[in-house]
PDB file of N, CA and C in Angstrom:
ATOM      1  N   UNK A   1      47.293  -8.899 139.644  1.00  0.00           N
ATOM      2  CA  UNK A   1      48.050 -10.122 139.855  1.00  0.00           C
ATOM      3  C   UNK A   1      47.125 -11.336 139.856  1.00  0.00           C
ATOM      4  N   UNK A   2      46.107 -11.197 140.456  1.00  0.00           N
ATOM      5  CA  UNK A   2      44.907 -12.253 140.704  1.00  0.00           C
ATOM      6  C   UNK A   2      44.458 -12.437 138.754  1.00  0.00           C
ATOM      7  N   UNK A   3      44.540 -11.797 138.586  1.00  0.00           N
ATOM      8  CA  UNK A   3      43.898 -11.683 137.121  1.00  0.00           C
ATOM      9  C   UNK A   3      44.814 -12.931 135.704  1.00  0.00           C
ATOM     10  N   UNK A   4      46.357 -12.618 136.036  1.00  0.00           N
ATOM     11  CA  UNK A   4      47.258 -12.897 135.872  1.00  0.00           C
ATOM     12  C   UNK A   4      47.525 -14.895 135.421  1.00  0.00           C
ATOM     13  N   UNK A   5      47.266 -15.199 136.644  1.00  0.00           N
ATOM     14  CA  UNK A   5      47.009 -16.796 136.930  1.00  0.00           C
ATOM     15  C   UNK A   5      45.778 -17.352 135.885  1.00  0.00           C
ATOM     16  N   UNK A   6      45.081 -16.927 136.248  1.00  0.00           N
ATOM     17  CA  UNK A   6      44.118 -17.524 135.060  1.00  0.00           C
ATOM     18  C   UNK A   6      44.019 -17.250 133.417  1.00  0.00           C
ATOM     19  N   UNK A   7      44.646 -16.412 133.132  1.00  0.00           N
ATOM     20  CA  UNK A   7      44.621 -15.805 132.046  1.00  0.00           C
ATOM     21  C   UNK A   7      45.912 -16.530 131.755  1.00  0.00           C
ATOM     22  N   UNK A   8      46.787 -17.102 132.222  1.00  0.00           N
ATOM     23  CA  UNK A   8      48.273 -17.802 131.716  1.00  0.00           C
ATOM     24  C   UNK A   8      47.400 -19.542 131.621  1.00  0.00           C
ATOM     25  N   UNK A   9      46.776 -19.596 132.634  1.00  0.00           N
ATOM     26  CA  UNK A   9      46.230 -21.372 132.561  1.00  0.00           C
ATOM     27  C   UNK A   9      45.503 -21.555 131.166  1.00  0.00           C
ATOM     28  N   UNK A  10      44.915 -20.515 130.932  1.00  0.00           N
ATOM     29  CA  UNK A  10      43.877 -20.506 129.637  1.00  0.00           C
ATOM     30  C   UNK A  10      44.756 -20.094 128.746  1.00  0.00           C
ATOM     31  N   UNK A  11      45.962 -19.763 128.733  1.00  0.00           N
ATOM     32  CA  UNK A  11      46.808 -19.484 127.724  1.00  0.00           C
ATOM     33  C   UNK A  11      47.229 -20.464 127.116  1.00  0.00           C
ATOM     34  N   UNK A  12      47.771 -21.548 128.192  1.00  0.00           N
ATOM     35  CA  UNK A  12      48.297 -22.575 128.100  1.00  0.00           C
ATOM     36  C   UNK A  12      46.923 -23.946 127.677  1.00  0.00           C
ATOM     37  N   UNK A  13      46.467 -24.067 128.298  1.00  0.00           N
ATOM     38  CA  UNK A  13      45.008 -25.179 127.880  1.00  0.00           C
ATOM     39  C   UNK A  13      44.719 -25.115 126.924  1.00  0.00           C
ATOM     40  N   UNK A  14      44.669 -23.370 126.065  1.00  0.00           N
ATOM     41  CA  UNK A  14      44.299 -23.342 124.568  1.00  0.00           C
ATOM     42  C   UNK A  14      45.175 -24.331 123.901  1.00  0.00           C
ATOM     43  N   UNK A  15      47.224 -23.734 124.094  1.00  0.00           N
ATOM     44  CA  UNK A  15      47.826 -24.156 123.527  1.00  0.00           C
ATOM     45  C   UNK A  15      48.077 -25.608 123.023  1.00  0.00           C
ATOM     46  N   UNK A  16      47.782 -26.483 124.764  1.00  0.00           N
ATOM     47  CA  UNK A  16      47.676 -27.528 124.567  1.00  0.00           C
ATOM     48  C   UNK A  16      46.562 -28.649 124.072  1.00  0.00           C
ATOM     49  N   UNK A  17      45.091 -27.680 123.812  1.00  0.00           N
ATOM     50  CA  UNK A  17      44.282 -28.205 122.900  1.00  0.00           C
ATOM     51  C   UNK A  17      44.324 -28.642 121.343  1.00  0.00           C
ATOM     52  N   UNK A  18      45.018 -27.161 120.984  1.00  0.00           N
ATOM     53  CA  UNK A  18      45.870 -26.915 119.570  1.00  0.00           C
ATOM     54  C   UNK A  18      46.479 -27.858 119.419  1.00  0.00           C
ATOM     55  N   UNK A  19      47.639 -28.008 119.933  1.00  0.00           N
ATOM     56  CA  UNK A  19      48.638 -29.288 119.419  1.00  0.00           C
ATOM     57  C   UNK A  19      47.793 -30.262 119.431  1.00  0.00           C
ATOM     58  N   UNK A  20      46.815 -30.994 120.029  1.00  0.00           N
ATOM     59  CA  UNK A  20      46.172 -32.389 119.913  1.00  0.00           C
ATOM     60  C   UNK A  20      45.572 -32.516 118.789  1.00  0.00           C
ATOM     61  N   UNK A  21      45.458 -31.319 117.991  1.00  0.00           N
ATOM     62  CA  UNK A  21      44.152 -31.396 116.855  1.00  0.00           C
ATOM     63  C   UNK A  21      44.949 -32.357 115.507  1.00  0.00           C
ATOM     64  N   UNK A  22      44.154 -33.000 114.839  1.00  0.00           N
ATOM     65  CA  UNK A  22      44.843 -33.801 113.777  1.00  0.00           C
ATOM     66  C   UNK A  22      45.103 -32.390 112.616  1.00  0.00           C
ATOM     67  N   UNK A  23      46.378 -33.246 111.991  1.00  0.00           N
ATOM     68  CA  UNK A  23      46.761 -32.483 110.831  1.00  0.00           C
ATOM     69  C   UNK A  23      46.160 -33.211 109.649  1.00  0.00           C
ATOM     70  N   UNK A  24      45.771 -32.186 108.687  1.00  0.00           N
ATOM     71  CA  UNK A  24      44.978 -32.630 107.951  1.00  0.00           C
ATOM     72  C   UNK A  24      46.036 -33.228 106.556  1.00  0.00           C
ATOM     73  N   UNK A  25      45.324 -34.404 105.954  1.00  0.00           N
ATOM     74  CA  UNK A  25      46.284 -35.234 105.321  1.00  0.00           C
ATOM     75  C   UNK A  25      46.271 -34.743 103.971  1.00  0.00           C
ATOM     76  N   UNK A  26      47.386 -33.929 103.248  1.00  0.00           N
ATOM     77  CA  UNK A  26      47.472 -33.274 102.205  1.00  0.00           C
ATOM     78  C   UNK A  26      47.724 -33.946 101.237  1.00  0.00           C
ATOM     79  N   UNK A  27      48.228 -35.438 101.249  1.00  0.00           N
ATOM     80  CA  UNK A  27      48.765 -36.085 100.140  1.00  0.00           C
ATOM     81  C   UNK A  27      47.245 -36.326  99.754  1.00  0.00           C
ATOM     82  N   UNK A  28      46.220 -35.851 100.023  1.00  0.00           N
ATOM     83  CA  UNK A  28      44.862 -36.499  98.955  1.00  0.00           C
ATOM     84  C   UNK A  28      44.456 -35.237  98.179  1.00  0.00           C
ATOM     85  N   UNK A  29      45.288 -33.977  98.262  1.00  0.00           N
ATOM     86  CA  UNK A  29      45.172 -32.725  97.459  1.00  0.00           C
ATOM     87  C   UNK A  29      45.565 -32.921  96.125  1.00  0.00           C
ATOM     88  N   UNK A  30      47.180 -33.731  96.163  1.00  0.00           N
ATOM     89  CA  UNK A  30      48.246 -33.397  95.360  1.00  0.00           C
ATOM     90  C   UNK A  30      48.264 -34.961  94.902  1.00  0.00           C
ATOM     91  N   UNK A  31      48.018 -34.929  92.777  1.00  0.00           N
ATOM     92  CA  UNK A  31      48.198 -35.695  92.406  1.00  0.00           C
ATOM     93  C   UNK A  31      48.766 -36.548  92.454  1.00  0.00           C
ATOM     94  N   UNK A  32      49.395 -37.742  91.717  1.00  0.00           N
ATOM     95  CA  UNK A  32      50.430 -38.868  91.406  1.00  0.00           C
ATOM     96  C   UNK A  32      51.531 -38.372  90.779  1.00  0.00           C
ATOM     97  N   UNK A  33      51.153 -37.396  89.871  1.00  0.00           N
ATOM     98  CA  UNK A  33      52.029 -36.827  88.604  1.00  0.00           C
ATOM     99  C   UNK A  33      53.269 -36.254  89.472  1.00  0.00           C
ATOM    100  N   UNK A  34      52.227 -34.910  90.355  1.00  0.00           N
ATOM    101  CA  UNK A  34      52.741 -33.813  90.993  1.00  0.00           C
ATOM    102  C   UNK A  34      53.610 -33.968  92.543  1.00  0.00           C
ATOM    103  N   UNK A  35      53.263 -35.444  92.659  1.00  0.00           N
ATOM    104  CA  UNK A  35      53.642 -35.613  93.875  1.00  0.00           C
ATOM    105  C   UNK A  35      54.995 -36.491  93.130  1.00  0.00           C
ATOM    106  N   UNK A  36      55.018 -36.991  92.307  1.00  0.00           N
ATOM    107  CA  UNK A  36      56.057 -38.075  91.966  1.00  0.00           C
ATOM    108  C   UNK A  36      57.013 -37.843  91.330  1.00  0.00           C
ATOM    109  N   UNK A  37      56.938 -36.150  90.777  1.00  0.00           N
ATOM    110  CA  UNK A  37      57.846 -35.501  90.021  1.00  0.00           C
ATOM    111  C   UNK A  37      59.349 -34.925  90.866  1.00  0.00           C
ATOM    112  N   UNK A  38      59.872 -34.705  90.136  1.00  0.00           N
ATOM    113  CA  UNK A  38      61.403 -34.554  90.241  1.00  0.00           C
ATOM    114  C   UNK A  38      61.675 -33.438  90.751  1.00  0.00           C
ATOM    115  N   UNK A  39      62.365 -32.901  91.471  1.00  0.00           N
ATOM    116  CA  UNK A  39      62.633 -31.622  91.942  1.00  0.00           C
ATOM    117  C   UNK A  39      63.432 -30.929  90.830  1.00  0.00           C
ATOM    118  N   UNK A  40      63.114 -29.395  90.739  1.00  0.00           N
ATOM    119  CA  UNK A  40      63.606 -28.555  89.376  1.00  0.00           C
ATOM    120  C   UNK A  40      65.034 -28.403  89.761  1.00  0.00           C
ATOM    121  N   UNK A  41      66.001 -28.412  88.487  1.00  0.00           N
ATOM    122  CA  UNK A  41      67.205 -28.504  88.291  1.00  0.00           C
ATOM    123  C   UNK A  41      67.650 -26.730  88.846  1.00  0.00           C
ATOM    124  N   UNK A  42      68.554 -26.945  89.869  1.00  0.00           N
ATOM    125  CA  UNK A  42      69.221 -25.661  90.465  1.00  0.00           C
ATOM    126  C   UNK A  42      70.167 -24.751  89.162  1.00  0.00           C
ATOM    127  N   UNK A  43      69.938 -23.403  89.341  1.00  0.00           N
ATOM    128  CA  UNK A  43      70.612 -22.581  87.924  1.00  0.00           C
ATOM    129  C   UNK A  43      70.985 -21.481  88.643  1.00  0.00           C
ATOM    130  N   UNK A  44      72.656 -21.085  88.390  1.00  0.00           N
ATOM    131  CA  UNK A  44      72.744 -20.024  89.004  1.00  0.00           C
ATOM    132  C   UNK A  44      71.946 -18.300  88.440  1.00  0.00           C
ATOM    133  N   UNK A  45      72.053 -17.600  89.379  1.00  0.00           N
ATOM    134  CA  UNK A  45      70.917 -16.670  88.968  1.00  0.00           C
ATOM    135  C   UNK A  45      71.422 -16.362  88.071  1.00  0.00           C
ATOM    136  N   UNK A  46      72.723 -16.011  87.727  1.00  0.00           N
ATOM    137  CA  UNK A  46      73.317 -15.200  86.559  1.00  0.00           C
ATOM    138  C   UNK A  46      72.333 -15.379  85.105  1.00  0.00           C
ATOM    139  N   UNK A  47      72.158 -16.767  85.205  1.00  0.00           N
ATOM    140  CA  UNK A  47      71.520 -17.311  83.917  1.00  0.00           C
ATOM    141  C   UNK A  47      70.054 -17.114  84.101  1.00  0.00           C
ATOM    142  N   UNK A  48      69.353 -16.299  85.042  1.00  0.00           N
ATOM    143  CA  UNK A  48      68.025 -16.419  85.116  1.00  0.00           C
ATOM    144  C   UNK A  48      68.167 -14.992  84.887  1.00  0.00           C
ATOM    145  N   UNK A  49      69.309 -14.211  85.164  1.00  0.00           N
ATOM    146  CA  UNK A  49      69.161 -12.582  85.009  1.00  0.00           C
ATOM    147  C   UNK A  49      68.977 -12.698  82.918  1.00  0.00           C
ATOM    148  N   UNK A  50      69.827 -13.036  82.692  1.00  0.00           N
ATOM    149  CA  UNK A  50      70.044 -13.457  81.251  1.00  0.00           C
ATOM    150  C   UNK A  50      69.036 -13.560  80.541  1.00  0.00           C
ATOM    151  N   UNK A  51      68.394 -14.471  80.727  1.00  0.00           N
ATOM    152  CA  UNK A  51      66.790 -14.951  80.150  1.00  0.00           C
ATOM    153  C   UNK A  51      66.055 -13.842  80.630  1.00  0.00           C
ATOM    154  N   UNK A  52      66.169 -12.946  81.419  1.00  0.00           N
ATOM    155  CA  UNK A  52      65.086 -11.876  81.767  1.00  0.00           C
ATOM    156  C   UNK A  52      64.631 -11.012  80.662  1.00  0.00           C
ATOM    157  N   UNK A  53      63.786 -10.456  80.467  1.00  0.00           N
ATOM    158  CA  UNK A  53      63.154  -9.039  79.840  1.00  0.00           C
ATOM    159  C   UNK A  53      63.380  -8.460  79.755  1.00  0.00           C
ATOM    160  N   UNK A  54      63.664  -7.315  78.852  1.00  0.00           N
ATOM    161  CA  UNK A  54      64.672  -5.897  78.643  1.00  0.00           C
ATOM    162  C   UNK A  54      63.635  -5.303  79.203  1.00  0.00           C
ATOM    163  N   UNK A  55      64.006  -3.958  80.921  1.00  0.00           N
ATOM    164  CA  UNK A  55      63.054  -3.581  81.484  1.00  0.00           C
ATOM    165  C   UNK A  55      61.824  -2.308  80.351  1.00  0.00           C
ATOM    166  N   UNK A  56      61.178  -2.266  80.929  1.00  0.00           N
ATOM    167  CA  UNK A  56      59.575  -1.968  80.051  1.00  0.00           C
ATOM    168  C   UNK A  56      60.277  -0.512  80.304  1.00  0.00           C
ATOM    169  N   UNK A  57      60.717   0.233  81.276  1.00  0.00           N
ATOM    170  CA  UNK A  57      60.929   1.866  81.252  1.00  0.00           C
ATOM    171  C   UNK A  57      61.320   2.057  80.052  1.00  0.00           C
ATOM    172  N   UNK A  58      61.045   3.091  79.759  1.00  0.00           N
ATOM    173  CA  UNK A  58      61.409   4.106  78.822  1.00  0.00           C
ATOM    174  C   UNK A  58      61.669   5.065  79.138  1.00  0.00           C
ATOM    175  N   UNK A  59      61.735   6.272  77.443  1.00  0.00           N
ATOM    176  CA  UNK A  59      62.026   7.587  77.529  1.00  0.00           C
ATOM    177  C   UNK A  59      60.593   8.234  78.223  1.00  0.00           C
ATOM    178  N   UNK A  60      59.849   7.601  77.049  1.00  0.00           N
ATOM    179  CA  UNK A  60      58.214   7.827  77.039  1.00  0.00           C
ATOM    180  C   UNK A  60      57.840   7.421  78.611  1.00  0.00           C
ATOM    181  N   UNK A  61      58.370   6.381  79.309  1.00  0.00           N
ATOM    182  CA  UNK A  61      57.219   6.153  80.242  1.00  0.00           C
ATOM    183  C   UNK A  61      57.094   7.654  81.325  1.00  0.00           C
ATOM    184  N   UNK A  62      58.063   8.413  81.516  1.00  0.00           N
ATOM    185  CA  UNK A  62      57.273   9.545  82.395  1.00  0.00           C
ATOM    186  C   UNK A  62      56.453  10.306  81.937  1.00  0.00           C
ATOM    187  N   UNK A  63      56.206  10.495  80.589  1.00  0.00           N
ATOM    188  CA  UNK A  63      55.152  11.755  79.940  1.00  0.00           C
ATOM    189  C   UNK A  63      54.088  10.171  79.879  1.00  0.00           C
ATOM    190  N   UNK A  64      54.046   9.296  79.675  1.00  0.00           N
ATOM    191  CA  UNK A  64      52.626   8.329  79.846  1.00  0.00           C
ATOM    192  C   UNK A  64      52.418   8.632  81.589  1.00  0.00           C
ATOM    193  N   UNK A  65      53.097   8.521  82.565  1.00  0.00           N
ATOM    194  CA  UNK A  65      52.540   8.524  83.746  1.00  0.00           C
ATOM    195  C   UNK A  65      51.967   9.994  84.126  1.00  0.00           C
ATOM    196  N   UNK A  66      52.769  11.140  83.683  1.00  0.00           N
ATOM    197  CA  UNK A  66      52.028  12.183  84.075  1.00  0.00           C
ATOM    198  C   UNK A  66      51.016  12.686  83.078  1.00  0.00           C
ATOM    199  N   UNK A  67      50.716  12.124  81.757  1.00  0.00           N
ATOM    200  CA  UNK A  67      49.636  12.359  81.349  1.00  0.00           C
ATOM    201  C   UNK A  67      48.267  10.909  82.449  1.00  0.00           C
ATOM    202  N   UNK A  68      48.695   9.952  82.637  1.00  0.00           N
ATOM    203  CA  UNK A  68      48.017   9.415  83.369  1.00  0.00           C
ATOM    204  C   UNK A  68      47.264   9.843  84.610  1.00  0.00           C
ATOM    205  N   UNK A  69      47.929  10.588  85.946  1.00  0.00           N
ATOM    206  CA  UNK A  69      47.802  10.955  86.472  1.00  0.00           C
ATOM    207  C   UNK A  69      47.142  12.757  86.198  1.00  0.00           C
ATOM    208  N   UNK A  70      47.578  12.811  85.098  1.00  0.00           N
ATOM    209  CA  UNK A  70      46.485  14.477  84.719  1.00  0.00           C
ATOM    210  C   UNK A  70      45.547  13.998  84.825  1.00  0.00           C
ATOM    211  N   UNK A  71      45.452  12.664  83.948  1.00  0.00           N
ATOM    212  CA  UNK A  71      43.747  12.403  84.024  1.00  0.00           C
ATOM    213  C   UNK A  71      42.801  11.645  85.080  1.00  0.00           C
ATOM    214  N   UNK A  72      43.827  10.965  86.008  1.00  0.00           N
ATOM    215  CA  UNK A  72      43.288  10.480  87.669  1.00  0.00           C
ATOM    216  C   UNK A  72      42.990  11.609  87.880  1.00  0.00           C
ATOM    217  N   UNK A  73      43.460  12.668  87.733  1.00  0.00           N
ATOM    218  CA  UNK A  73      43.569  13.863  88.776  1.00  0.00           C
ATOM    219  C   UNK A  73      42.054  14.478  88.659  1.00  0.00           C
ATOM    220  N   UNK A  74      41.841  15.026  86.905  1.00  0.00           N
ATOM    221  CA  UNK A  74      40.712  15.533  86.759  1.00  0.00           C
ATOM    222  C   UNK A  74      39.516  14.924  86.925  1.00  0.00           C
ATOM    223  N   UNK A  75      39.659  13.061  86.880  1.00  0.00           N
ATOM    224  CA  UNK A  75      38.215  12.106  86.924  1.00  0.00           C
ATOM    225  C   UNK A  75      38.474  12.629  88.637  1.00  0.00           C
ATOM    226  N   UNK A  76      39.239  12.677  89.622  1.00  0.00           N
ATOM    227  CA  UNK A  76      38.747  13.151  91.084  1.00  0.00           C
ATOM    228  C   UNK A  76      38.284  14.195  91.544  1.00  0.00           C
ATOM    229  N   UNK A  77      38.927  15.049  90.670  1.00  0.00           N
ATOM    230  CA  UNK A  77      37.703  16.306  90.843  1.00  0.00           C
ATOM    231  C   UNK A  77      36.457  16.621  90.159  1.00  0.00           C
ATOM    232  N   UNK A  78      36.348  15.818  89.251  1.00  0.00           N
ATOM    233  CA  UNK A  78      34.954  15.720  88.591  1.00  0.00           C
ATOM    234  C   UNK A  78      33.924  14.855  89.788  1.00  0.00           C
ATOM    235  N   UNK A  79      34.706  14.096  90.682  1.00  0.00           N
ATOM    236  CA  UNK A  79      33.827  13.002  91.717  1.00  0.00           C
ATOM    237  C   UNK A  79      33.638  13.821  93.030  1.00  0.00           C
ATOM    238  N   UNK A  80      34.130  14.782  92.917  1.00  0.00           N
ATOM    239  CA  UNK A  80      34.198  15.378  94.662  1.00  0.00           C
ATOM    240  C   UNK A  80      32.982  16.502  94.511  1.00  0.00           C
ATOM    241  N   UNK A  81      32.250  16.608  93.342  1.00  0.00           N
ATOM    242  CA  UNK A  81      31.049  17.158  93.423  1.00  0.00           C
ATOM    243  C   UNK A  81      30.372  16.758  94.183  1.00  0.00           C
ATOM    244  N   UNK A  82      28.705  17.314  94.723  1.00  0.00           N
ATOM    245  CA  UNK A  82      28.213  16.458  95.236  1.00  0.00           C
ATOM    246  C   UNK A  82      26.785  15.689  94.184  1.00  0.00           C
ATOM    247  N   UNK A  83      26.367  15.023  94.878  1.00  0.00           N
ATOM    248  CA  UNK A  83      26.178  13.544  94.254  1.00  0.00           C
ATOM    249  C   UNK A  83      24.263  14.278  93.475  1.00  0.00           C
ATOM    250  N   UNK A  84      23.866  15.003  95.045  1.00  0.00           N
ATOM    251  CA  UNK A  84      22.297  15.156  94.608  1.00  0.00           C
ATOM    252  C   UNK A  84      22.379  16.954  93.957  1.00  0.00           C
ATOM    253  N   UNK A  85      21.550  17.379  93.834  1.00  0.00           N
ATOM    254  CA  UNK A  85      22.083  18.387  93.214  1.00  0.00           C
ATOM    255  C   UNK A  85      21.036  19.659  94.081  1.00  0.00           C
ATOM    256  N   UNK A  86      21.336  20.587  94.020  1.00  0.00           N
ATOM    257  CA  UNK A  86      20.760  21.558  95.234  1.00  0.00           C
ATOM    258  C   UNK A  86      19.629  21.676  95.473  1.00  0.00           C
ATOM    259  N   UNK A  87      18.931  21.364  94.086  1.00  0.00           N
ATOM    260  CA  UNK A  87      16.912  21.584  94.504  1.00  0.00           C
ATOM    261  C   UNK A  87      16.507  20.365  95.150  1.00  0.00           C
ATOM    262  N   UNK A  88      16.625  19.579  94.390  1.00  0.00           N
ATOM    263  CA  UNK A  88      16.744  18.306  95.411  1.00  0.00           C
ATOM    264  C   UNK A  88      17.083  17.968  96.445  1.00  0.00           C
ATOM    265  N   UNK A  89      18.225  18.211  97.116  1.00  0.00           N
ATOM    266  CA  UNK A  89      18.679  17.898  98.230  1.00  0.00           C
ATOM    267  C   UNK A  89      17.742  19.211  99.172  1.00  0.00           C
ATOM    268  N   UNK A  90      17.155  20.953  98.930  1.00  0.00           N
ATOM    269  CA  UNK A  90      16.071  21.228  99.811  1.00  0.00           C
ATOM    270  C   UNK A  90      15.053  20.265  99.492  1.00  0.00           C
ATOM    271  N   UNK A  91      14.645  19.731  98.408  1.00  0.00           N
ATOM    272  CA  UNK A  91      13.139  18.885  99.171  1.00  0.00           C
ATOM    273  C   UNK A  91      13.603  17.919  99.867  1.00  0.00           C
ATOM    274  N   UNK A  92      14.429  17.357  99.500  1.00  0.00           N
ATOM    275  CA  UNK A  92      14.412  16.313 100.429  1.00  0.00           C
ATOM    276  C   UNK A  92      14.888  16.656 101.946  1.00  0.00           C
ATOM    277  N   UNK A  93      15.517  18.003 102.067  1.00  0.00           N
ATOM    278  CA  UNK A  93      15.556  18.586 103.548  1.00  0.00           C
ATOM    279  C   UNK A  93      13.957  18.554 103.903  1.00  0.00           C
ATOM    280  N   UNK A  94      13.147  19.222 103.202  1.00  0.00           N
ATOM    281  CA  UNK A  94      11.746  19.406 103.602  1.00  0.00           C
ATOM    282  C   UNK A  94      10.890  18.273 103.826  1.00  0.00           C
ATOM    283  N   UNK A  95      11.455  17.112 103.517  1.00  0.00           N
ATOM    284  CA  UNK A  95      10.595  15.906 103.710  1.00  0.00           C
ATOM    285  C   UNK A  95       9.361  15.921 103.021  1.00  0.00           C
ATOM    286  N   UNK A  96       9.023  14.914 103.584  1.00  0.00           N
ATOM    287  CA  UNK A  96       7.456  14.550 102.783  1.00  0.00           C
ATOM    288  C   UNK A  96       6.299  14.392 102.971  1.00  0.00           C
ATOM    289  N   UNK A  97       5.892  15.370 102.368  1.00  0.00           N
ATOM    290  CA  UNK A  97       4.265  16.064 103.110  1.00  0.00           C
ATOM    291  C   UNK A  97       3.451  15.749 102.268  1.00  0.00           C
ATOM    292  N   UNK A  98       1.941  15.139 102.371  1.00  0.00           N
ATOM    293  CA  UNK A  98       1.172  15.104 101.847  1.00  0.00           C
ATOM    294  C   UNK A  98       0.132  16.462 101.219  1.00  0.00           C
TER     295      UNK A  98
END
């Protein structure tokens, strides 16, 4: 409970440090052009579905993904070897002796 009180005052002191801080003035980001331009003309979606892209799936795209993934599959088990190779990795267990 003792703990409580101070940990709410410093909750609050932060908060009210925060708000005092200046906001930084963005109109020196954003051009003349960009700032002076017109807001874009509202379109119902219907007409934005319209103009869309005939979707990319295909017949083909599942034999492209599982030939894809054959070959993720085999580059990960080609990586889960290990890295040094067995004679090597005893000397370098044995360290280095003059």
């Amino acid at each position: 409970m003792a703990l409580r009180l101070p940990l709410l005052i410093l909750i609050l002191i932060t908060g009210l440090v925060a708000g005092c801080s200046d906001i930084l003035p963005l109109d020196r980001t954003v051009d003349k052009r960009t700032r002076d331009a017109s807001y874009p003309d509202l379109i119902p979606v219907e007409e934005i579905r319209a103009q869309a892209t005939t979707p990319q799936i295909t017949p083909d795209t599942a034999d492209t993904l599982d030939r894809r993934s054959a070959g993720l599959r085999a580059r990960a088990a080609r990586l889960k070897g290990g890295v040094v190779d067995p004679g090597t990795q005893d000397r370098m267990q044995s360290g280095v002796s003059d």
